[in-house]
C-alpha atoms as a PDB file:
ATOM      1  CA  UNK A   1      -5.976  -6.460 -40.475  1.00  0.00           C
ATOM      2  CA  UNK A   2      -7.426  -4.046 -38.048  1.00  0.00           C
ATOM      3  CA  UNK A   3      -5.865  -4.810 -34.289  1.00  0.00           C
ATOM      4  CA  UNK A   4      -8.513  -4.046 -31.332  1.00  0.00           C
ATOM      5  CA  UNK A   5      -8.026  -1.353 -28.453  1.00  0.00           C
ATOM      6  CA  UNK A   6      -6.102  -3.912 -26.708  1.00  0.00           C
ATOM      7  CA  UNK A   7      -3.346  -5.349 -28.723  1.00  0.00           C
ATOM      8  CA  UNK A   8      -3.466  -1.178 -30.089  1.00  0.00           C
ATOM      9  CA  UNK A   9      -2.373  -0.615 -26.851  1.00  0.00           C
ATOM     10  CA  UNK A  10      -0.258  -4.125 -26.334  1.00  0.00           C
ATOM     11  CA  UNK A  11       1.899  -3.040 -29.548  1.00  0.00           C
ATOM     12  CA  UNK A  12       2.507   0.553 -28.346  1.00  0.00           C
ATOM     13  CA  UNK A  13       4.008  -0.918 -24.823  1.00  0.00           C
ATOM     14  CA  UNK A  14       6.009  -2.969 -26.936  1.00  0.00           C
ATOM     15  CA  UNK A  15       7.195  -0.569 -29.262  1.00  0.00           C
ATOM     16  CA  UNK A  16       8.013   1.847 -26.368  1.00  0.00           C
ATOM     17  CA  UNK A  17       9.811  -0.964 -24.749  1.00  0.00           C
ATOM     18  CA  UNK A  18      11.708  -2.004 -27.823  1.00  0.00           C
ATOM     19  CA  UNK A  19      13.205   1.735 -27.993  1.00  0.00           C
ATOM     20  CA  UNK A  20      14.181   2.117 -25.010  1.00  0.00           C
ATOM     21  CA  UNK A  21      16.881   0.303 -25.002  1.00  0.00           C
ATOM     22  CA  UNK A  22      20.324   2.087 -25.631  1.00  0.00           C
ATOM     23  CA  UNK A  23      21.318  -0.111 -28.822  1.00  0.00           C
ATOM     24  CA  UNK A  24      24.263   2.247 -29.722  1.00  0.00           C
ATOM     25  CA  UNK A  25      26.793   0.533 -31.850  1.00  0.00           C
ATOM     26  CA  UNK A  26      29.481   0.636 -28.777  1.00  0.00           C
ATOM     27  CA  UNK A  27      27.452  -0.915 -26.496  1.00  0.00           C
ATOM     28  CA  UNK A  28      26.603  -4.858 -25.914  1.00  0.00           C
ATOM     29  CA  UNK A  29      22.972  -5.404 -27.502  1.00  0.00           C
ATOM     30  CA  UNK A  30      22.154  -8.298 -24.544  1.00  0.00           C
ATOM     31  CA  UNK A  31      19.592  -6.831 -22.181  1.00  0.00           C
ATOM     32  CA  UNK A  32      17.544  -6.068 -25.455  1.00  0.00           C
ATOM     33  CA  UNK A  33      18.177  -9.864 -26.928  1.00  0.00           C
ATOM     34  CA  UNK A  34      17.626 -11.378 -23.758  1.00  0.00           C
ATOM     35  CA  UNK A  35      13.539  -9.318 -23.151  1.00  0.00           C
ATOM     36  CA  UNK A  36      12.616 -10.521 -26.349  1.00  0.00           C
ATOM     37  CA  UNK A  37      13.629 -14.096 -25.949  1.00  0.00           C
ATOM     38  CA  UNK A  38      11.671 -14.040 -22.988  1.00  0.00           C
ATOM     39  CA  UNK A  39       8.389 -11.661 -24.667  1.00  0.00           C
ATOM     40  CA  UNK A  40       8.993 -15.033 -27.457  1.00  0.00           C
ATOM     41  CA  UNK A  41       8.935 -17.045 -24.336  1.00  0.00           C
ATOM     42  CA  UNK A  42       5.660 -16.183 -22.975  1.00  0.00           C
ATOM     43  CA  UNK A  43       4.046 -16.316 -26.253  1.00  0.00           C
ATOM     44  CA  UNK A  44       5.241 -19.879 -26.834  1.00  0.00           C
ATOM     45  CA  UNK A  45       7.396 -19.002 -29.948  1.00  0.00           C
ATOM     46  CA  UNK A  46      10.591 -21.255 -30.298  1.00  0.00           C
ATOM     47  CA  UNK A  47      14.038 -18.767 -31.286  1.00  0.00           C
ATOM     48  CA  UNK A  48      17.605 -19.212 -31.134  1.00  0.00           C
ATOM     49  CA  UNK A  49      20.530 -16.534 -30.366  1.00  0.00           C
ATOM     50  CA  UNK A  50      23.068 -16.763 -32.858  1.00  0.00           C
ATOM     51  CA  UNK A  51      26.194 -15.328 -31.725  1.00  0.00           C
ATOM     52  CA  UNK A  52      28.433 -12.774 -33.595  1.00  0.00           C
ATOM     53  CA  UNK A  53      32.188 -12.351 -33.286  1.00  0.00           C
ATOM     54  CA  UNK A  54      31.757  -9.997 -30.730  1.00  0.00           C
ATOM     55  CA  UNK A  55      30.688 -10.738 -27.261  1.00  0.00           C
ATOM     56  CA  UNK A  56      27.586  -9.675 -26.036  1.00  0.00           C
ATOM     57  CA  UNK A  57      27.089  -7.770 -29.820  1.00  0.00           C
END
């Protein structure tokens, strides 16, 4: 599958996006769960958060 200038471009946002986000063990994952429910959100694709023992991990 070869991807057009465009969604080149709209993965590489994403990707760079994705990263950013400080997902170090110690710290609560939520701000990065909570921008790709709503990137699933635009797109129209149904999800569900499954918890963990751990709040906000």
């Amino acid at each position: 599958m070869i991807l057009s200038k465009a969604e080149q471009m709209d993965t590489v946002a994403i990707l760079e996006k994705l990263v950013s986000f400080d997902t170090t063990s110690r710290n609560a994952n939520v701000a990065l769960v909570e921008w790709i429910e709503s990137w699933l959100d635009m797109h129209g694709v149904s999800h569900t958060r499954s918890h963990g023992p751990e709040d906000g991990k």
